[in-house]
Protein backbone atom coordinates (compact mmCIF):
# COMPACT_ATOMS: atom_id res chain seq x y z
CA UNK A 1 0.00 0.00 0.00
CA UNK A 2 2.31 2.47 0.77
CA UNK A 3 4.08 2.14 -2.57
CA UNK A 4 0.72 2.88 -4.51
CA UNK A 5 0.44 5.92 -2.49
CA UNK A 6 3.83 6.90 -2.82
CA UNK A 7 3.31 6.52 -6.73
CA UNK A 8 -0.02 8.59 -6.44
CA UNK A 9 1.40 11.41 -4.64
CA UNK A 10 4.51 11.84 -6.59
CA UNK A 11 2.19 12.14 -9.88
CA UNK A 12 -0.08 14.51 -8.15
CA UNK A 13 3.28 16.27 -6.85
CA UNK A 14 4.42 16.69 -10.33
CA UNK A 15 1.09 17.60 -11.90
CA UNK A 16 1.00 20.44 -9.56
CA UNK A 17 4.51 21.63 -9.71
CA UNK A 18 3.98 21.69 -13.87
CA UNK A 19 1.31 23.75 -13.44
CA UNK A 20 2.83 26.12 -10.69
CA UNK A 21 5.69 26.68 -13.31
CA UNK A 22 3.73 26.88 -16.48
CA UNK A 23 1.72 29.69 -14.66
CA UNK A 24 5.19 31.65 -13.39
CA UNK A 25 6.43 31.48 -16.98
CA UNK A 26 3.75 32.27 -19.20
CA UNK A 27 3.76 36.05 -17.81
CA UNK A 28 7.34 35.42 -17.12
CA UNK A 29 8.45 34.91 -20.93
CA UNK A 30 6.57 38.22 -21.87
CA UNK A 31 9.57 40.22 -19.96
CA UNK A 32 12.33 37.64 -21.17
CA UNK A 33 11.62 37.17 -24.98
CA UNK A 34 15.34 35.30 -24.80
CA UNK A 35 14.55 32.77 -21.83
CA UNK A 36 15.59 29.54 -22.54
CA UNK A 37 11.99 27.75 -22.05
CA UNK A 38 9.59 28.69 -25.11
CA UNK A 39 6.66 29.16 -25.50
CA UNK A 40 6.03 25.96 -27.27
CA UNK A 41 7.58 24.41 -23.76
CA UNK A 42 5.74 25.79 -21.82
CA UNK A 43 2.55 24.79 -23.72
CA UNK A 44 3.67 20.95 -23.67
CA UNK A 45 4.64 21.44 -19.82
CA UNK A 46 0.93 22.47 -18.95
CA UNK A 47 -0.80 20.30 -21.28
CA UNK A 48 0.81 17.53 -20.08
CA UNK A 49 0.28 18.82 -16.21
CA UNK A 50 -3.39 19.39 -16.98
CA UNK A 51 -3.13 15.72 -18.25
CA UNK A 52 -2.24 14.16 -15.29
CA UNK A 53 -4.27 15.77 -12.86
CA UNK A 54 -7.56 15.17 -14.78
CA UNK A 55 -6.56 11.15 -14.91
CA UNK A 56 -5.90 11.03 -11.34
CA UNK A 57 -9.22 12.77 -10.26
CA UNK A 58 -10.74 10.21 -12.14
CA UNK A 59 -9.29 7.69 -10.78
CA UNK A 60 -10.15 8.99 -7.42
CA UNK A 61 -7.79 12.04 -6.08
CA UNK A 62 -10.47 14.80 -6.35
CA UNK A 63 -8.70 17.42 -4.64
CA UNK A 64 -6.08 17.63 -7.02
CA UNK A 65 -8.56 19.90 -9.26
CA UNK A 66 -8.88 22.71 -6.08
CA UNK A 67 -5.11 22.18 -5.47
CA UNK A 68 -4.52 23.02 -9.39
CA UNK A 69 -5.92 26.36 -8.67
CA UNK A 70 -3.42 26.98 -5.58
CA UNK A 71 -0.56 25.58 -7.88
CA UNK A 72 -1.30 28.38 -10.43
CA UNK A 73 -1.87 31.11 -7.57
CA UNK A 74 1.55 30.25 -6.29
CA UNK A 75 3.22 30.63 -9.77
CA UNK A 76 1.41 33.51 -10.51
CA UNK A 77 2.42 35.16 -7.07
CA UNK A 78 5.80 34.07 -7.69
CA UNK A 79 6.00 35.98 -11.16
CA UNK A 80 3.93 38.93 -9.65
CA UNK A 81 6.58 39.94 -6.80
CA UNK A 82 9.57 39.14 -9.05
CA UNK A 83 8.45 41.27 -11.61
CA UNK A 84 6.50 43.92 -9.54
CA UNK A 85 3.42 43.61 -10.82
CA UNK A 86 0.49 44.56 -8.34
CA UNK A 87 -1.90 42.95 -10.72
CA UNK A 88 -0.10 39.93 -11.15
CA UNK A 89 0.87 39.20 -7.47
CA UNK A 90 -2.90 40.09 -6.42
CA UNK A 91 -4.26 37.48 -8.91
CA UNK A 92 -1.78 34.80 -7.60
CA UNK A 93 -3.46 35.80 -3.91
CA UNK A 94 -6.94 35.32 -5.15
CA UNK A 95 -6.04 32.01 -7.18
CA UNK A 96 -4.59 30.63 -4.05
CA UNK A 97 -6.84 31.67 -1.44
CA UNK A 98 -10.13 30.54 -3.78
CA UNK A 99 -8.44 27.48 -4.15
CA UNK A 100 -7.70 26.62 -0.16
CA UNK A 101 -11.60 27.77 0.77
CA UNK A 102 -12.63 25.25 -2.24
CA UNK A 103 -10.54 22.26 -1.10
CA UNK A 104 -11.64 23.12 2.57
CA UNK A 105 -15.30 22.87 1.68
CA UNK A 106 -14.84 19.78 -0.53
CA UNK A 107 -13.00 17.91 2.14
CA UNK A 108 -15.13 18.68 5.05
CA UNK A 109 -18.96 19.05 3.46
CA UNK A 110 -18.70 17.12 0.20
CA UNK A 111 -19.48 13.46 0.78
CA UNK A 112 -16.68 11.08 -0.29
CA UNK A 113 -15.04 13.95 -2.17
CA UNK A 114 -11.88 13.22 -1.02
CA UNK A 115 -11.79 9.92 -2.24
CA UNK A 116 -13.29 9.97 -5.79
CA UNK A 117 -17.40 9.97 -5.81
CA UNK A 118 -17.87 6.64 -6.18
CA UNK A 119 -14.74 5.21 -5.57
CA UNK A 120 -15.36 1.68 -5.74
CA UNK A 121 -16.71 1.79 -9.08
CA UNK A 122 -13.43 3.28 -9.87
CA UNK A 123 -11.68 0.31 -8.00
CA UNK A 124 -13.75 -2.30 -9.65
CA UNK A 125 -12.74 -1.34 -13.32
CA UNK A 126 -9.48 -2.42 -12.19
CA UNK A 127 -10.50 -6.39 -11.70
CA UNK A 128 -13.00 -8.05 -9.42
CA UNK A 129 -12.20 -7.27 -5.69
CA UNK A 130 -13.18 -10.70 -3.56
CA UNK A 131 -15.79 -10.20 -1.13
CA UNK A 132 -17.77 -11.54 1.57
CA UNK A 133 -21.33 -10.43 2.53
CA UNK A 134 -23.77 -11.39 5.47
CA UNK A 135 -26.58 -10.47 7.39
CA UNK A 136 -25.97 -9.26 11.35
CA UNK A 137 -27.06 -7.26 14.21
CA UNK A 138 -25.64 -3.62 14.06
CA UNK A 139 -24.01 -4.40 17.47
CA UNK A 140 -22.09 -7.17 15.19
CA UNK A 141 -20.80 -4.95 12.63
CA UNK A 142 -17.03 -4.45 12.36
CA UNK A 143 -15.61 -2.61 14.54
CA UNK A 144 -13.78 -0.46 12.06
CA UNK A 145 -17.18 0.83 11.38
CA UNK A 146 -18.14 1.33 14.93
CA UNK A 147 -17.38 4.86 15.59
CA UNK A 148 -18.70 6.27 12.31
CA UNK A 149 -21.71 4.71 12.61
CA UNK A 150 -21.68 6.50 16.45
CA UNK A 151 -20.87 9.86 15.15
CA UNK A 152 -23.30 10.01 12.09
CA UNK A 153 -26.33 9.03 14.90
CA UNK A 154 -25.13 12.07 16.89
CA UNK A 155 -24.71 14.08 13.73
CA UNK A 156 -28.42 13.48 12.25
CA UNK A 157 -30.15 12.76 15.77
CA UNK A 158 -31.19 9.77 14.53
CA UNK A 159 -32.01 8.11 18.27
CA UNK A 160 -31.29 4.31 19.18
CA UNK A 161 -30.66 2.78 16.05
CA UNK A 162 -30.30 -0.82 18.05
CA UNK A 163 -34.01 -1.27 18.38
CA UNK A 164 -34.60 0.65 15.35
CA UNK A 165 -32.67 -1.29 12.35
CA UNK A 166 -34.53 -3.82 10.68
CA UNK A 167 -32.18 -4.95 8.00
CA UNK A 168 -28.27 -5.02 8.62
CA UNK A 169 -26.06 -6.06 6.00
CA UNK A 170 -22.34 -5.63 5.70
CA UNK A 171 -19.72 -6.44 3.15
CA UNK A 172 -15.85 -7.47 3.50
CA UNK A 173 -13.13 -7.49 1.08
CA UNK A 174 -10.24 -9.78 1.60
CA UNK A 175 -7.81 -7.69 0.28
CA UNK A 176 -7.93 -5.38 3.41
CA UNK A 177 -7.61 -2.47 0.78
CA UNK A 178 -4.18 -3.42 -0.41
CA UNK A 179 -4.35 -3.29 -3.94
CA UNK A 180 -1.53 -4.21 -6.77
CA UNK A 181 0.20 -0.99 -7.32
CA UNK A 182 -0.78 1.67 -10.11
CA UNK A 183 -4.55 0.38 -9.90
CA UNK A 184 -6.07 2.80 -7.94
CA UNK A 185 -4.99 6.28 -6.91
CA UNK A 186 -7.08 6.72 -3.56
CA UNK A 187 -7.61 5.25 -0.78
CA UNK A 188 -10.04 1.38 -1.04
CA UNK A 189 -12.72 0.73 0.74
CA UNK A 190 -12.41 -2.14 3.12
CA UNK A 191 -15.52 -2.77 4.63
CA UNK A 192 -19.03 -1.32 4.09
CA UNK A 193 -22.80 -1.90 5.65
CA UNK A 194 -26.02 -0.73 4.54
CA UNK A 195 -28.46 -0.35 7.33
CA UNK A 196 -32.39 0.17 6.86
CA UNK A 197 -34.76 1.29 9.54
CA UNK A 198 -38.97 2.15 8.89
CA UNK A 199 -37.71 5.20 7.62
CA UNK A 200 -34.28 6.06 6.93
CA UNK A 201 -31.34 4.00 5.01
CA UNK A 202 -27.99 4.37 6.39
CA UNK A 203 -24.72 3.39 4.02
CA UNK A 204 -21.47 3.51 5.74
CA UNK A 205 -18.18 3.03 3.97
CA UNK A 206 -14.91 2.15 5.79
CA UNK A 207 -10.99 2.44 4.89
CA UNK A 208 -8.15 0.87 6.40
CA UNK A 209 -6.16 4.21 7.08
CA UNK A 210 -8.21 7.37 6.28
CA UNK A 211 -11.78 8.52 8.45
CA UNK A 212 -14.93 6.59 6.56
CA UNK A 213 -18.04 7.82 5.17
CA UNK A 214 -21.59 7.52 6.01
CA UNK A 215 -24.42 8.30 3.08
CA UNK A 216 -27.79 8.95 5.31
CA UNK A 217 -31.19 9.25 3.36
CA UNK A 218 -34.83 8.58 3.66
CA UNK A 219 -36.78 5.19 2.50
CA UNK A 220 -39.55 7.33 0.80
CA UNK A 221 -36.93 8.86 -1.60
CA UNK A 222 -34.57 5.61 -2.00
CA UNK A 223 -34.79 3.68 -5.46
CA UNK A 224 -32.53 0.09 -5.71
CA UNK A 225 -31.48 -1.27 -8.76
CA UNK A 226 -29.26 -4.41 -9.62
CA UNK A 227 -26.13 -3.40 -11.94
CA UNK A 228 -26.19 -6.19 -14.83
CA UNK A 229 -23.00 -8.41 -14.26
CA UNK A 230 -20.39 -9.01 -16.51
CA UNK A 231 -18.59 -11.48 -17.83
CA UNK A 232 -16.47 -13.49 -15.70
CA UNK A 233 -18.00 -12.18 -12.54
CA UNK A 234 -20.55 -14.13 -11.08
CA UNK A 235 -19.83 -14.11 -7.66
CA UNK A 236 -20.11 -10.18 -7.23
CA UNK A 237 -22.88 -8.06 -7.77
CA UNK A 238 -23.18 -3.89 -7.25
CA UNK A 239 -26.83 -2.79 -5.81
CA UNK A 240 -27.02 0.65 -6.75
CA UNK A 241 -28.68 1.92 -4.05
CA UNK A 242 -30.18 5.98 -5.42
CA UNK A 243 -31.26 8.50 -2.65
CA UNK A 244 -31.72 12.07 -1.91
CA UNK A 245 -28.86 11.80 0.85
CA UNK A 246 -28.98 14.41 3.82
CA UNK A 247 -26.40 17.09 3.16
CA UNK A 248 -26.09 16.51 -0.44
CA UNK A 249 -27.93 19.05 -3.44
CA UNK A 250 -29.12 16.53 -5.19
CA UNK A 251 -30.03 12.58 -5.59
CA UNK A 252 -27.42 10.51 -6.51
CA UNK A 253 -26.67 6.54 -6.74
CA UNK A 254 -23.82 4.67 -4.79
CA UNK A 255 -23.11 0.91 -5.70
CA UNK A 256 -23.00 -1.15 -2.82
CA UNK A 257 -21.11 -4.18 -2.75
CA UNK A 258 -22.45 -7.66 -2.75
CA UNK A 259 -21.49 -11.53 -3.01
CA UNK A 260 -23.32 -13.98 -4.52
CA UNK A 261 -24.44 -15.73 -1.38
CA UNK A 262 -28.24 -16.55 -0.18
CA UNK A 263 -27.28 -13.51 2.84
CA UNK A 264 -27.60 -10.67 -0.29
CA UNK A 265 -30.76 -12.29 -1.44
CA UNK A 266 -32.40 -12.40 0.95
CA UNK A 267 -30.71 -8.97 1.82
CA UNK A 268 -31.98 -7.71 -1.69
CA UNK A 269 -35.67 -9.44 -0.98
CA UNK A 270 -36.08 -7.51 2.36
CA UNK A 271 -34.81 -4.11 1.09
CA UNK A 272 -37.09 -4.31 -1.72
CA UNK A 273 -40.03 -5.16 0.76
CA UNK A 274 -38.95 -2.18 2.87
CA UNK A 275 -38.88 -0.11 0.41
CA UNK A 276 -42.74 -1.29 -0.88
CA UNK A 277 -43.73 -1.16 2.58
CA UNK A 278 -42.99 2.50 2.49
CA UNK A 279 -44.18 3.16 -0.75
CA UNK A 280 -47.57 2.48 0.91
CA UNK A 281 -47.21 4.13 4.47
């Protein structure tokens, strides 16, 4: 693991830095027609920069896109108080301080920004990650997912959810979120649960080394749908599980992860009765 991340931060390192120095030299060049770096250069540098960072928030490091804009800000600061231009230095301020409030919002309010939007389907293109799903109590659940399932009751008041859940279900992978390097540039999930009660659905999402996340919405606004499966992967199956979740603008779909096993049918059977039961509540 910690070669893949050392491989994803030093491309995310270098995007950035390309762009930091593509920005300090385009309005650099206009004062040094003779400079050694071209135009043309400079040109490749950024495309190239641009490149990189748009692959790897795609392939799950969002927050390189608001750190792009504090790359530029710094080169165009840079440029700005070398050359003494006011205008120059004050856009390199605003680039960098937009930038910082953006990646501070989309780490703390956005849900699973920092880890690619739906990062499993991400991880899945790579190959089929083994699973295991069952059926249990919530006091069974892992205990990696203990504490965020404590802090998102507190957060949305949502009362004793012991005597409250009526379908648990929760879903291992046996990699522990180690996978082969260069497959995935954020961090893998290693254990997730979907929880249902009369009225609300609960997803929580859990990684090996950074804080997990927990998707909250209501039954009357959830829709479930079975992705088809491909080829060559019988034993695994994404529910896409659509919502209005709390906190978010708008309704959006996360794929849960299932096995094959009789414990997601009969998971799949009972959140499709739920979700009929409410239909007519």
């Amino acid at each position: 693991m910690l070669n893949r991340k050392s491989s994803g931060a030093a491309l995310a390192a270098a995007a950035l830095l390309g762009e930091m120095y593509s920005a300090y030299s385009v309005f650099s060049v206009q004062y040094s027609p003779d400079m050694l770096w071209s135009v043309g250069w400079i040109a490749v540098v950024f495309s190239v920069s641009l490149t990189l960072s748009v692959i790897l928030a795609i392939r799950g490091m969002t927050l390189i896109g608001t750190a792009s804009g504090v790359a530029t800000g710094l080169g165009l600061l840079a440029s700005g108080i070398e050359r003494g231009e006011t205008l120059q230095t004050a856009m390199g301020a605003v680039f960098i301080i937009a930038g910082s409030s953006f990646m501070f919002l989309q780490a703390k309010f956005s849900p699973l920004s920092l880890y690619g939007q739906w990062a499993t389907a991400a991880v899945a293109g790579e190959g089929v990650r083994e699973r295991r799903t069952r059926l249990c109590r919530i006091t069974d659940l892992d205990e990696r997912l203990l504490p965020l399932l404590e802090d998102t009751v507190h957060k949305y008041s949502l009362g004793d959810l012991r005597s409250a859940t009526k379908l648990c279900c929760e879903t291992r992978y046996s990699d522990d979120g180690v996978l082969p390097r260069g497959a995935y540039a954020g961090p893998a999930p290693v254990v997730e649960a979907c929880l249902l009660t009369e009225h609300m659905v609960l997803v929580l999402i859990g990684y090996a080394e950074v804080r997990g996340v927990a998707l909250v919405g209501r039954l009357q606004q959830t829709m479930v749908s079975e992705a088809s499966r491909q080829e060559g992967s019988a034993a695994e199956r994404d529910v896409y599980v659509r919502s209005a979740w709390l906190d978010s603008a708008e309704s959006s779909s996360y794929p849960f992860p299932l096995d094959d096993s009789a414990a997601a049918g009969e998971f799949m059977e009972g959140f499709r009765e739920r979700l009929a039961a409410t239909r007519h509540t």
